[in-house]
C-alpha atoms as a PDB file:
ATOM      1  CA  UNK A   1       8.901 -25.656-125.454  1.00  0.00           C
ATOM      2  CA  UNK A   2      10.251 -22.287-124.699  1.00  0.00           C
ATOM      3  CA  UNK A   3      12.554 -19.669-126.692  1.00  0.00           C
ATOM      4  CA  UNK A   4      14.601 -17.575-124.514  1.00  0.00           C
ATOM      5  CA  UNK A   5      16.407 -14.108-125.979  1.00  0.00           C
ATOM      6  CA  UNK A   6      18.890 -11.650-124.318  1.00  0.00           C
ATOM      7  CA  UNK A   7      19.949  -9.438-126.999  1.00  0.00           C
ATOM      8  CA  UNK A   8      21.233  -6.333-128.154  1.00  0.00           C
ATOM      9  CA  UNK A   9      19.424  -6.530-131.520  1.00  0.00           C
ATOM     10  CA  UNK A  10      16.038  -5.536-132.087  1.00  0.00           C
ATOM     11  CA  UNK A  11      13.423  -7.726-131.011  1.00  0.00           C
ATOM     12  CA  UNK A  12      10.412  -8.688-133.327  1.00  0.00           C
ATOM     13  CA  UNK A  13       7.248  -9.840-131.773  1.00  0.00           C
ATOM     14  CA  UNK A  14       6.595 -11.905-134.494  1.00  0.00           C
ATOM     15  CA  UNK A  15       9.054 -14.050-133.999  1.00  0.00           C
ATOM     16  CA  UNK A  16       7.533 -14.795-130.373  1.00  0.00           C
ATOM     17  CA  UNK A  17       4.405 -15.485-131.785  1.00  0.00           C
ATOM     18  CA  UNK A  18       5.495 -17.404-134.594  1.00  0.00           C
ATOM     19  CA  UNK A  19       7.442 -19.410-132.146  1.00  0.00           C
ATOM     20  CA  UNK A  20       4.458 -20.197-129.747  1.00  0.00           C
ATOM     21  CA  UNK A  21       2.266 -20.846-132.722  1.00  0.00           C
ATOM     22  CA  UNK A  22       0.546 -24.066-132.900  1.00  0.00           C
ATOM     23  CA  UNK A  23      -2.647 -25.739-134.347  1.00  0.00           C
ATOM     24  CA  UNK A  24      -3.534 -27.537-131.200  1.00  0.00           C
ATOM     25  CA  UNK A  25      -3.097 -24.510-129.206  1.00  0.00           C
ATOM     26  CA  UNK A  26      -6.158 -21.430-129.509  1.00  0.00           C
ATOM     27  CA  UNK A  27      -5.094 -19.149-127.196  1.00  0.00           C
ATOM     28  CA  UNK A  28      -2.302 -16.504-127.410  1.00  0.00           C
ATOM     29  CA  UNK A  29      -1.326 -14.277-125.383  1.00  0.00           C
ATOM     30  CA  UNK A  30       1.537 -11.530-126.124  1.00  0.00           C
ATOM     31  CA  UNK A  31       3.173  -8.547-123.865  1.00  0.00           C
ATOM     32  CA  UNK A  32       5.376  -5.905-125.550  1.00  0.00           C
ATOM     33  CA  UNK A  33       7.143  -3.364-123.780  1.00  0.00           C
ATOM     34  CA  UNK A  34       7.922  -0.294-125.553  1.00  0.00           C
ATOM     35  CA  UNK A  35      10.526   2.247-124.277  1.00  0.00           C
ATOM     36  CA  UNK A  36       7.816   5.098-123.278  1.00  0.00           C
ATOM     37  CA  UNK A  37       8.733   9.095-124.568  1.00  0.00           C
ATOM     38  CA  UNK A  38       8.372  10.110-120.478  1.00  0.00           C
ATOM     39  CA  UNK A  39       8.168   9.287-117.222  1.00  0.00           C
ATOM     40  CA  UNK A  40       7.115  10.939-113.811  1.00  0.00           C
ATOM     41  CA  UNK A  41       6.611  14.175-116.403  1.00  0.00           C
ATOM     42  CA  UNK A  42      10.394  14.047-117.632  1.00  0.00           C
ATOM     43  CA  UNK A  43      11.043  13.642-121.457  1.00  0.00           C
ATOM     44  CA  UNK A  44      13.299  10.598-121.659  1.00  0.00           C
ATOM     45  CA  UNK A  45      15.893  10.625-124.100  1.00  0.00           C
ATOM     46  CA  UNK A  46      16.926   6.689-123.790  1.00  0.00           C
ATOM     47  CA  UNK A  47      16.751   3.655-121.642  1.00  0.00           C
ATOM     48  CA  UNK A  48      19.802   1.930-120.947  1.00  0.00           C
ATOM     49  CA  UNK A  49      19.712  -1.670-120.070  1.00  0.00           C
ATOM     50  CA  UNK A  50      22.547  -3.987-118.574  1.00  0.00           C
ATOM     51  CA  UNK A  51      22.225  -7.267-117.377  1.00  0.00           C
ATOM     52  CA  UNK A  52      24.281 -10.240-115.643  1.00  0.00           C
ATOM     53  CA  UNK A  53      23.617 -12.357-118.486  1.00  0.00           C
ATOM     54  CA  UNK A  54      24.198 -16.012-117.059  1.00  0.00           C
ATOM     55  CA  UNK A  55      22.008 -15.285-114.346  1.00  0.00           C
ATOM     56  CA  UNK A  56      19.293 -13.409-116.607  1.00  0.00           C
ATOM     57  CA  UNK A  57      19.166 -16.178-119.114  1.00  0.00           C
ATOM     58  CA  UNK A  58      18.837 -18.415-116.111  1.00  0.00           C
ATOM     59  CA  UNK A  59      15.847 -16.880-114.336  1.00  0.00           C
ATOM     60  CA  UNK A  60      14.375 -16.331-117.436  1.00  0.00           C
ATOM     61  CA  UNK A  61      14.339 -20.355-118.202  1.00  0.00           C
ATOM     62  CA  UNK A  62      12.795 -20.499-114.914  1.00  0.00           C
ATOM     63  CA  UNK A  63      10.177 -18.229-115.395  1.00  0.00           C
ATOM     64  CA  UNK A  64       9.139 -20.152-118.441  1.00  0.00           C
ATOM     65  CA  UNK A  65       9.753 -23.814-117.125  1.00  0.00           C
ATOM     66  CA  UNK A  66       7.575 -22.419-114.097  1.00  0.00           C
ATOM     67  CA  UNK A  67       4.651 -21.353-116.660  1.00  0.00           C
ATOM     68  CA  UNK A  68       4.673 -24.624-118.430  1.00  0.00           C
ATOM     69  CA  UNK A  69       4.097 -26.696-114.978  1.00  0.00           C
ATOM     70  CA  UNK A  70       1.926 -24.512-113.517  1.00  0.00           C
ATOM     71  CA  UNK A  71      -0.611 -23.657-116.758  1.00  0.00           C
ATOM     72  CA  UNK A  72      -1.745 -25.487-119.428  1.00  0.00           C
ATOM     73  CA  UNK A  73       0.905 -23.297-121.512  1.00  0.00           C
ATOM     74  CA  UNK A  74       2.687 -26.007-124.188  1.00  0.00           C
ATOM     75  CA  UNK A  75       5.159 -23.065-125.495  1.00  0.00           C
ATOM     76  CA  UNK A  76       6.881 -19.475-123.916  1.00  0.00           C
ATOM     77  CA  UNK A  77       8.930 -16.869-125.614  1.00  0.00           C
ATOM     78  CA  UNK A  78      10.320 -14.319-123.973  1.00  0.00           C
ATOM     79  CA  UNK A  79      13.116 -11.530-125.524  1.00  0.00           C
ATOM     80  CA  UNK A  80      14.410  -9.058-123.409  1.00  0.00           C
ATOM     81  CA  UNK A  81      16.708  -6.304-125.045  1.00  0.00           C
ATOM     82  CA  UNK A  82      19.831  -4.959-123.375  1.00  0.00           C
ATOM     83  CA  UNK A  83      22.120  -1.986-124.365  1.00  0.00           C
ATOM     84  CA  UNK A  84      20.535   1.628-125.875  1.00  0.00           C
ATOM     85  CA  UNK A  85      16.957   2.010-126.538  1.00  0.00           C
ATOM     86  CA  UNK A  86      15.028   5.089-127.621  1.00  0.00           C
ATOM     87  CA  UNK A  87      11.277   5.433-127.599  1.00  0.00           C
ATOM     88  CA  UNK A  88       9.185   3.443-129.563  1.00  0.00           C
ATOM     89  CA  UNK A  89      11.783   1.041-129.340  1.00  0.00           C
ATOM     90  CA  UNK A  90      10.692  -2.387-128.303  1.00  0.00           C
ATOM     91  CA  UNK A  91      12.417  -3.214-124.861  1.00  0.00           C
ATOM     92  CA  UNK A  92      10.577  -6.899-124.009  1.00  0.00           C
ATOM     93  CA  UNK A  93       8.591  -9.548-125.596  1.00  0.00           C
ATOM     94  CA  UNK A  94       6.320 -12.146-123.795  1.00  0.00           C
ATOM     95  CA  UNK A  95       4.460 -14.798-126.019  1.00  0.00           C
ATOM     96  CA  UNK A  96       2.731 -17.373-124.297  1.00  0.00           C
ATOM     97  CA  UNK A  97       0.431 -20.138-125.884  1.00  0.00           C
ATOM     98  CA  UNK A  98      -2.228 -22.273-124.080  1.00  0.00           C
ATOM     99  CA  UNK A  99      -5.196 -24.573-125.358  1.00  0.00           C
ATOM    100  CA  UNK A 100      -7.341 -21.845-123.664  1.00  0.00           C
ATOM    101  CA  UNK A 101      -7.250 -18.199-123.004  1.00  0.00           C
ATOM    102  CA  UNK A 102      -7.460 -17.652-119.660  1.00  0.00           C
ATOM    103  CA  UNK A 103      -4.340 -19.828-118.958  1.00  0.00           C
ATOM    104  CA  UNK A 104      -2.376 -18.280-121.758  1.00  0.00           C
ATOM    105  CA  UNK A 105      -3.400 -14.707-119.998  1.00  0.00           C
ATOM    106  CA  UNK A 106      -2.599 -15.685-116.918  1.00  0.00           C
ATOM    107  CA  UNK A 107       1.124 -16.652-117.717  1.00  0.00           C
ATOM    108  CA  UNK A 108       1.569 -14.215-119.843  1.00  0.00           C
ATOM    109  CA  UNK A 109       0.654 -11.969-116.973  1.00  0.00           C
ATOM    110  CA  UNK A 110       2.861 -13.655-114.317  1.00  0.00           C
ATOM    111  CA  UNK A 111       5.748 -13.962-116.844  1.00  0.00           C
ATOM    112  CA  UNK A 112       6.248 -10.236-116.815  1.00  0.00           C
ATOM    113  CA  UNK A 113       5.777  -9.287-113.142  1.00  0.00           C
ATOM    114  CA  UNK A 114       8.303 -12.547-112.245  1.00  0.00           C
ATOM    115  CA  UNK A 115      10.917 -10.428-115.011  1.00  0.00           C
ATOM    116  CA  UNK A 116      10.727  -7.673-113.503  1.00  0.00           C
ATOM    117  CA  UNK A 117      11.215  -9.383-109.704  1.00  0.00           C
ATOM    118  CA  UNK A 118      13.766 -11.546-110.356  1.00  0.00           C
ATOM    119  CA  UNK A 119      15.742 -10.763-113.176  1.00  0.00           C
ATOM    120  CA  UNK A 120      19.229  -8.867-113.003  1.00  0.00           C
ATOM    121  CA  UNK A 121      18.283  -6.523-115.557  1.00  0.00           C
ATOM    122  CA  UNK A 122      18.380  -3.162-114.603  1.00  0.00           C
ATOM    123  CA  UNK A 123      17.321  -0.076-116.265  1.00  0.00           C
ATOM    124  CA  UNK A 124      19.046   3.736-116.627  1.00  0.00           C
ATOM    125  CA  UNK A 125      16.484   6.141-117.607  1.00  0.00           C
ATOM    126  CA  UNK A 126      18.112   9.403-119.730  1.00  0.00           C
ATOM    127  CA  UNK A 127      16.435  12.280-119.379  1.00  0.00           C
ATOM    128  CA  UNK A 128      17.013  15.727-120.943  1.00  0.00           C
ATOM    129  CA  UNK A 129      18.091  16.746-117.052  1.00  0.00           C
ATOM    130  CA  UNK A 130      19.911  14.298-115.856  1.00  0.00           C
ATOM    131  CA  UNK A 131      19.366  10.117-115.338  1.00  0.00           C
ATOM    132  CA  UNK A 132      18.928   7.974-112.861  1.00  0.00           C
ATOM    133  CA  UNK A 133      18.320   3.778-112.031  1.00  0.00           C
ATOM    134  CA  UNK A 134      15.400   2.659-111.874  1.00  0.00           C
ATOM    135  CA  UNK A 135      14.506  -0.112-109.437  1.00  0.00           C
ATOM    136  CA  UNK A 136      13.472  -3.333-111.333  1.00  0.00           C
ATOM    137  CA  UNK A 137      10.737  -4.256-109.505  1.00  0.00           C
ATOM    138  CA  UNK A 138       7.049  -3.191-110.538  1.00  0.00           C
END
């Protein structure tokens, strides 16, 4: 099963985990990306996020349908927001559930890096100076 979110709204990680909660499943295994207060020793005002949406949501299903063939995984969430976020804010949500731990941490781990590769989501950092794109890839 999977849960997949593009949204302007605020995400909630509990929602994720709720999701991706089961009794036959013991391991859990969450990311959360927070918008960070600075970058390459800037003070950043706001992130700005766009994305092609189709092709976002599309990759994203991907991403998960890849993690439940590849791991024992039974259930993925993953959130991304889009639009105007300030730090603190919450920017992405993985939640990824497994019998086992290491699986769930492994998926988890490759669901993330495969975002950030593959996605059309890209980011504008604001800073007090000036702004600039930053390239999606980790």
């Amino acid at each position: 099963m999977k849960d997949i979110c593009l949204t302007p709204d605020g995400l909630r990680p509990r929602n994720c985990i709720d999701f991706v909660s089961d009794k036959a499943l013991g391991g859990i295994a969450t990311f959360i990306g927070v918008v960070r207060n600075h970058t390459q020793n800037k003070t950043v005002v706001r992130l700005e996020f766009e994305a092609y949406e189709p092709m976002a949501i599309a990759e994203m299903q991907k991403i998960a349908d890849h993690i439940l063939a590849q791991w024992s995984c039974k259930k993925v969430a993953i959130h991304h927001r889009v639009g105007i976020l300030y730090p603190g804010e919450i920017a992405v949500v993985i939640a990824v559930a497994a019998p086992h731990r290491k699986d769930a941490f492994k998926a988890c781990e490759y669901a993330i890096d495969t975002l950030k590769q593959r996605v059309p989501i890209w980011k504008k950092e604001i800073f007090e100076d000036g702004e600039v794109w930053v390239a999606a890839h980790p």
